[in-house]
N, C-alpha and C. Protein backbone atom coordinates (compact mmCIF):
# COMPACT_ATOMS: atom_id res chain seq x y z
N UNK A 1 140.24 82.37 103.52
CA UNK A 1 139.54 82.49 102.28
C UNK A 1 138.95 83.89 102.21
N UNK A 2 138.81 84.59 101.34
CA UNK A 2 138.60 85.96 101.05
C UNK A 2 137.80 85.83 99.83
N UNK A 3 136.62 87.28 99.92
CA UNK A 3 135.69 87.25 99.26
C UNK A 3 136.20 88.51 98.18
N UNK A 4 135.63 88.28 96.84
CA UNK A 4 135.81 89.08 95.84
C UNK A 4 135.10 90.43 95.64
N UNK A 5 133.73 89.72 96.94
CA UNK A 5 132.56 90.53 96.63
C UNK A 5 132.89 91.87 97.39
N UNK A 6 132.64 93.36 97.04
CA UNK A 6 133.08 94.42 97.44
C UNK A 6 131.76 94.49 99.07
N UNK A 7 131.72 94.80 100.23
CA UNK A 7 130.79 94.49 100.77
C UNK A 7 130.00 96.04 100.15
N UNK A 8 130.99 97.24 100.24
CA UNK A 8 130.30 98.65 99.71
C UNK A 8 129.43 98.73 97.82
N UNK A 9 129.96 97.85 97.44
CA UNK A 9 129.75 97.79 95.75
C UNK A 9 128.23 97.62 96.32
N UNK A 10 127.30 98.59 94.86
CA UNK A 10 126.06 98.54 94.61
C UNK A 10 125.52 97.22 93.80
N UNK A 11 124.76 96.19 93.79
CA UNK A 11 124.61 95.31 93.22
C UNK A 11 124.18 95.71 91.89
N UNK A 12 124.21 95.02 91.17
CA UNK A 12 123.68 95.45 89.35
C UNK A 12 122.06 95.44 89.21
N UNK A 13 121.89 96.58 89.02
CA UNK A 13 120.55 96.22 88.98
C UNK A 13 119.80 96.49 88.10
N UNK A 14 118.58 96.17 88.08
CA UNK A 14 117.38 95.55 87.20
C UNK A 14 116.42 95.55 87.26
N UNK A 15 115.73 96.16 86.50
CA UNK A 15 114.14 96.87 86.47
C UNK A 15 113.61 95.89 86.68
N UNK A 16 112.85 95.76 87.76
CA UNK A 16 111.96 94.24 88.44
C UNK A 16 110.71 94.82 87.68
N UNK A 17 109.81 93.71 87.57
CA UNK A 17 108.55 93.91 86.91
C UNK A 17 107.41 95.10 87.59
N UNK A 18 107.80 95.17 89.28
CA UNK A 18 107.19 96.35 89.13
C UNK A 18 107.10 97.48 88.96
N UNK A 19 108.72 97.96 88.61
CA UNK A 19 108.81 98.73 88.03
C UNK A 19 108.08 99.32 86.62
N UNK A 20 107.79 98.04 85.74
CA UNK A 20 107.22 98.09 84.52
C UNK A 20 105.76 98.22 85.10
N UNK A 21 105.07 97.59 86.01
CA UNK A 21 103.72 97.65 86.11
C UNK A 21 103.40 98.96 86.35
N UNK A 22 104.19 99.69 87.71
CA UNK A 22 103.93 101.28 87.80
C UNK A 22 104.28 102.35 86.61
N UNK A 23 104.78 102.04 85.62
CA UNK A 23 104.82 102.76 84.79
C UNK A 23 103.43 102.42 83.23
N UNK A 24 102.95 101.33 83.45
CA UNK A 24 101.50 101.16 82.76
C UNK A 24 100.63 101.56 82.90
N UNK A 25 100.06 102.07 81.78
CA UNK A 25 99.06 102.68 81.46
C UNK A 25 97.94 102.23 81.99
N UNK A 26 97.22 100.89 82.55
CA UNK A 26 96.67 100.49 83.46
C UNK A 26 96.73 100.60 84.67
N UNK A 27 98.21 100.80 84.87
CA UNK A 27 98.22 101.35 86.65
C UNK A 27 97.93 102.60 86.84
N UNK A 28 98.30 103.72 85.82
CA UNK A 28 97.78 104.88 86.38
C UNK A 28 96.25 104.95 86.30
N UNK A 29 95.61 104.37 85.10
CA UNK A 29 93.96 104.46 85.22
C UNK A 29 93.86 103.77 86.94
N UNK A 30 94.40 102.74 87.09
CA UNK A 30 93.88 102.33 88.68
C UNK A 30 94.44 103.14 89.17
N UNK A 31 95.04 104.27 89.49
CA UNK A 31 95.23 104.79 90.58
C UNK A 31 94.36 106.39 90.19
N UNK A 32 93.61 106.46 89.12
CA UNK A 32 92.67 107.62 88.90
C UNK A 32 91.50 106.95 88.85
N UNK A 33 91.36 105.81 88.78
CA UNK A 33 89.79 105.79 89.69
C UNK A 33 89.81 105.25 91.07
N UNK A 34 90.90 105.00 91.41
CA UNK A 34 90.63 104.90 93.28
C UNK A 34 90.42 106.04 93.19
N UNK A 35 91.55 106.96 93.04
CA UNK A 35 91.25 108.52 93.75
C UNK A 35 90.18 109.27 93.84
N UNK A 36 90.00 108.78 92.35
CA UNK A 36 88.16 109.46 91.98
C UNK A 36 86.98 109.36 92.85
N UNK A 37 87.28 107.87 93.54
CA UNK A 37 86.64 107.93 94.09
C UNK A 37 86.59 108.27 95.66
N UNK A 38 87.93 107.85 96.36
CA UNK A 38 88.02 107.80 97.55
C UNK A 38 88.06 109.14 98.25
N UNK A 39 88.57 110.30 97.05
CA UNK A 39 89.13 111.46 97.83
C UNK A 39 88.21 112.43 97.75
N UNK A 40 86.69 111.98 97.17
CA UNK A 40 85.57 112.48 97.48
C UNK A 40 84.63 112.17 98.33
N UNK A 41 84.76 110.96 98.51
CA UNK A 41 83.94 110.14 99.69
C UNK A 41 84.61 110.78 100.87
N UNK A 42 85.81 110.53 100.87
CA UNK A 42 86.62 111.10 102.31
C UNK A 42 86.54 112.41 102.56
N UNK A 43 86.21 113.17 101.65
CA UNK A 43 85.58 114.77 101.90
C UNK A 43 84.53 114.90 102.82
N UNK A 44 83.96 114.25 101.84
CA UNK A 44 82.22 114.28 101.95
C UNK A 44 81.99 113.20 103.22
N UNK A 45 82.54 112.49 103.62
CA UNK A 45 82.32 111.97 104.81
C UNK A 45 83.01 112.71 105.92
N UNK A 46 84.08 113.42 105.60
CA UNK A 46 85.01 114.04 106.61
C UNK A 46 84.01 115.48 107.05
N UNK A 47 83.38 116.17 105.52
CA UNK A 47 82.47 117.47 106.30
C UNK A 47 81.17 117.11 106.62
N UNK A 48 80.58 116.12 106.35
CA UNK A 48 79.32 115.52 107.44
C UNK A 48 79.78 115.18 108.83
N UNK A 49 80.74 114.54 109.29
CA UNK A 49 81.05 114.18 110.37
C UNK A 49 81.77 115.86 111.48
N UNK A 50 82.10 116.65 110.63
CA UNK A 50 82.59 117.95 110.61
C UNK A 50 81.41 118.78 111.22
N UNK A 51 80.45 118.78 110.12
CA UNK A 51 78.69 119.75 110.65
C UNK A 51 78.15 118.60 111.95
N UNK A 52 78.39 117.36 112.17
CA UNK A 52 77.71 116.93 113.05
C UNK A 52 78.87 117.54 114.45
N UNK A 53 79.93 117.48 114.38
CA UNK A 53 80.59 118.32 115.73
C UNK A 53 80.35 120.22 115.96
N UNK A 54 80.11 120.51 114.61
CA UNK A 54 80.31 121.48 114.80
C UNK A 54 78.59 122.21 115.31
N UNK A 55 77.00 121.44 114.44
CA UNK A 55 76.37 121.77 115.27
C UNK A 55 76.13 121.09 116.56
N UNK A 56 76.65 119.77 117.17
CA UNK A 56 76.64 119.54 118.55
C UNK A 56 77.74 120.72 119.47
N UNK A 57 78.02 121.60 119.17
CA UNK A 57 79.10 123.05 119.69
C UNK A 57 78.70 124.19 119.77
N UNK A 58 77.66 124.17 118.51
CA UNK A 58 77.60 125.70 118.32
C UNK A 58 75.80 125.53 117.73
N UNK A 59 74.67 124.74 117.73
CA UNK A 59 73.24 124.43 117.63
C UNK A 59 73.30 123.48 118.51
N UNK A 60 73.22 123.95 119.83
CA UNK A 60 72.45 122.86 120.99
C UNK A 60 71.31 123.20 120.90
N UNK A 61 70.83 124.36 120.64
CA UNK A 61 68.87 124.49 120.52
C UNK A 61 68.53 123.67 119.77
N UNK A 62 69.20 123.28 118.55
CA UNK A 62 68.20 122.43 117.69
C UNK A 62 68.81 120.84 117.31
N UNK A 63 69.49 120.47 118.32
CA UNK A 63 70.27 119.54 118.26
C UNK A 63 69.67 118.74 119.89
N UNK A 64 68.96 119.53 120.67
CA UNK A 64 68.75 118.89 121.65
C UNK A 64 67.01 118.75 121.25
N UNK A 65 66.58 119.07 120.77
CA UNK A 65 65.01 118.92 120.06
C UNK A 65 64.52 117.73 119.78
N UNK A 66 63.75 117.27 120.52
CA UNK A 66 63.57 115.85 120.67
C UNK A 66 62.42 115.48 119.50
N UNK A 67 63.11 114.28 118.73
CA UNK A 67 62.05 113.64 117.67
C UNK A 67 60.90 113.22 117.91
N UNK A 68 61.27 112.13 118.73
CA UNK A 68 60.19 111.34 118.90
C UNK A 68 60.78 110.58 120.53
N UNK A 69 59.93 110.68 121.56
CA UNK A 69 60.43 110.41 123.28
C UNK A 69 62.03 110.73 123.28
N UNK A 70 62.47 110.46 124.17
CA UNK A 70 63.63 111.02 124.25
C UNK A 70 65.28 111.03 123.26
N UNK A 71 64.64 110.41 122.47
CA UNK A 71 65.39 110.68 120.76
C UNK A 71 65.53 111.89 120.37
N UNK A 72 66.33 113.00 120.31
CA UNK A 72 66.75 113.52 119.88
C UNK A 72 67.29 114.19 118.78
N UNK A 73 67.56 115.22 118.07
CA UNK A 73 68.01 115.27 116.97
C UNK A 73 70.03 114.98 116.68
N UNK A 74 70.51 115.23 117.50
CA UNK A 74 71.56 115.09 117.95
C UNK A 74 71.69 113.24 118.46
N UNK A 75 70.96 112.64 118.46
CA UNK A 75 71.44 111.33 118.68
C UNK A 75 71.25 110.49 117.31
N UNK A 76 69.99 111.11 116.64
CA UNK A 76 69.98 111.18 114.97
C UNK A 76 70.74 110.91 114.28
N UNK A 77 71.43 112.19 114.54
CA UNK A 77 72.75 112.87 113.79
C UNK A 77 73.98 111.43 113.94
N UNK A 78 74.38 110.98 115.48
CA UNK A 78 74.99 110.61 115.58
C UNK A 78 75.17 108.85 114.68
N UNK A 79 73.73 108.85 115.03
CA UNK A 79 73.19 107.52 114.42
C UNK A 79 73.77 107.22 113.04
N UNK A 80 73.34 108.47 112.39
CA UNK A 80 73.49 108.36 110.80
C UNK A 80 74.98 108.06 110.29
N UNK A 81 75.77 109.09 111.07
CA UNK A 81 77.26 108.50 111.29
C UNK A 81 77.84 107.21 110.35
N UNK A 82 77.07 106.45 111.74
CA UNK A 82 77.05 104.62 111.33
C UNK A 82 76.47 104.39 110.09
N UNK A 83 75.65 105.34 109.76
CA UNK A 83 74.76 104.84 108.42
C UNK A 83 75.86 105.18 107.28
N UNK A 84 76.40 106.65 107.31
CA UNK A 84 76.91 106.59 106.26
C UNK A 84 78.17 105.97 106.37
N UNK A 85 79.03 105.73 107.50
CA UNK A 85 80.14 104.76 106.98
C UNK A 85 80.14 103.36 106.22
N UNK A 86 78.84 102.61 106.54
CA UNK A 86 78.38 101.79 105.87
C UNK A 86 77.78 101.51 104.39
N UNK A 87 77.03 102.75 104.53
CA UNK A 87 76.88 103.22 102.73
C UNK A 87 77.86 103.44 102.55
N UNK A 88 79.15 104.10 102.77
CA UNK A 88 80.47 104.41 101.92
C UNK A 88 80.96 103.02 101.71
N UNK A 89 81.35 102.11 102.60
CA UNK A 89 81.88 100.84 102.51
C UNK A 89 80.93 99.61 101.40
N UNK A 90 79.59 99.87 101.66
CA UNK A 90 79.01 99.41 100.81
C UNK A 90 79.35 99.80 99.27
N UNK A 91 78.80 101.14 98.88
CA UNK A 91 79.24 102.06 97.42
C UNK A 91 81.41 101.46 97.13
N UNK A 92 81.75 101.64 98.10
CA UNK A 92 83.18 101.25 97.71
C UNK A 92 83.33 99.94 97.31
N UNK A 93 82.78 98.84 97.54
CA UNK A 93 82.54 97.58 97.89
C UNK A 93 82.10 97.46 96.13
N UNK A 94 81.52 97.89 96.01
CA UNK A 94 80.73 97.61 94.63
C UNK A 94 81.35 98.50 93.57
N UNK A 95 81.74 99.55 93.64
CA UNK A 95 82.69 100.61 92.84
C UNK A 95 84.07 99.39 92.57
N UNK A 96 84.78 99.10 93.31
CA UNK A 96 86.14 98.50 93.68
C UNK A 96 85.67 96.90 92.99
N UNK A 97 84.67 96.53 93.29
CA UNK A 97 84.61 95.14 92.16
C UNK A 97 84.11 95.63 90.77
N UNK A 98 83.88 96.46 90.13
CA UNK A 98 83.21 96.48 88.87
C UNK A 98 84.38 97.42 87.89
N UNK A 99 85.24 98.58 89.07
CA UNK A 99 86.25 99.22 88.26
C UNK A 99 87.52 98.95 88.43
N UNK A 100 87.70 98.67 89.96
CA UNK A 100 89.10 98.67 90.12
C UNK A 100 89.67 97.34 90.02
N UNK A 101 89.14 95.91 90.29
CA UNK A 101 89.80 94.88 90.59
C UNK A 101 89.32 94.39 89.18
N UNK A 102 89.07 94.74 88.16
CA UNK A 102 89.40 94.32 86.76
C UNK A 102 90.55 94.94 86.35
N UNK A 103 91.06 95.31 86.72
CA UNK A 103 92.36 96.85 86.33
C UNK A 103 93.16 95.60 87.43
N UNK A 104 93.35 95.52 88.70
CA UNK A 104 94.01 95.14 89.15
C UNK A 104 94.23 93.75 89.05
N UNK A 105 93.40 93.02 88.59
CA UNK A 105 93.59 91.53 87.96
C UNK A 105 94.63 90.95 86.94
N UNK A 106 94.13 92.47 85.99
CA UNK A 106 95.07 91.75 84.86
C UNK A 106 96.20 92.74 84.77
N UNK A 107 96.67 93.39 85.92
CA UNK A 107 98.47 93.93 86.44
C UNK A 107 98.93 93.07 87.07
N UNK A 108 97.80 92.20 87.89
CA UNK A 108 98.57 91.22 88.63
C UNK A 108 99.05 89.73 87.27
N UNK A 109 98.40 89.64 86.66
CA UNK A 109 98.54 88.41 85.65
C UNK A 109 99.84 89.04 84.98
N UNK A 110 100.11 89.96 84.83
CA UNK A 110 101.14 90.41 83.95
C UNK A 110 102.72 90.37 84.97
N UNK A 111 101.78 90.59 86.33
CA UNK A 111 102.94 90.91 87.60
C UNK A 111 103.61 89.06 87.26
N UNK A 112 102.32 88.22 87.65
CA UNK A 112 102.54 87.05 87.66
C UNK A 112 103.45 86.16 86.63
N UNK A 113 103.07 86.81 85.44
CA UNK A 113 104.10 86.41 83.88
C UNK A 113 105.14 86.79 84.29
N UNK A 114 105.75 87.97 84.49
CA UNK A 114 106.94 88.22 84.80
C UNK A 114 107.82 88.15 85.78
N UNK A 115 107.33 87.39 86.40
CA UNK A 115 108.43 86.77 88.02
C UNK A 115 109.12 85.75 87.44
């Protein structure tokens, strides 16, 4: 028995729905306010974390300056770290439910109609 089907032939194809979703005008707004937001946070978290290596390298005088008993300004520094990854995750947390996952709700309802 022998098959008709070419195994090299390209199948026929057909703009699947996400094709249509990435080309909506709703998907690009979601993908200009992630960016909006993320690729400033990731700056701005990337050159804080940046000045905290660079004065633990090059300001050990005022990085070894103790706050309060053997607390430091440099352990401070490090502390805050944790603080702001958490404020970022927090601020994203709340940015991402109020802008982005209304945008992404109703691409997915449309994703969902069209399967």
């Amino acid at each position: 028995m022998t098959s008709d089907v070419n195994p090299h032939s390209q199948p026929e194809r057909h703009a699947p729905v996400y094709d249509e979703l990435a080309a909506a005008p709703e998907f690009t707004e979601l993908r200009r306010l992630y960016r909006g937001f993320v690729f400033p946070a990731t700056l701005a978290f990337l050159s804080w974390y940046l000045l905290y290596i660079l004065m633990s390298n090059y300001a050990t005088g005022f990085m070894d300056q103790q706050v309060v008993g053997n607390i430091n300004v440099a352990l401070v520094f490090g502390l805050l770290q944790f603080v702001t990854t958490f404020l970022l995750a927090w601020l994203y947390s709340r940015y991402s439910e109020s802008k982005l996952d209304p945008l992404a709700r109703q691409l997915n309802e449309r994703y969902e109609a069209g399967r």
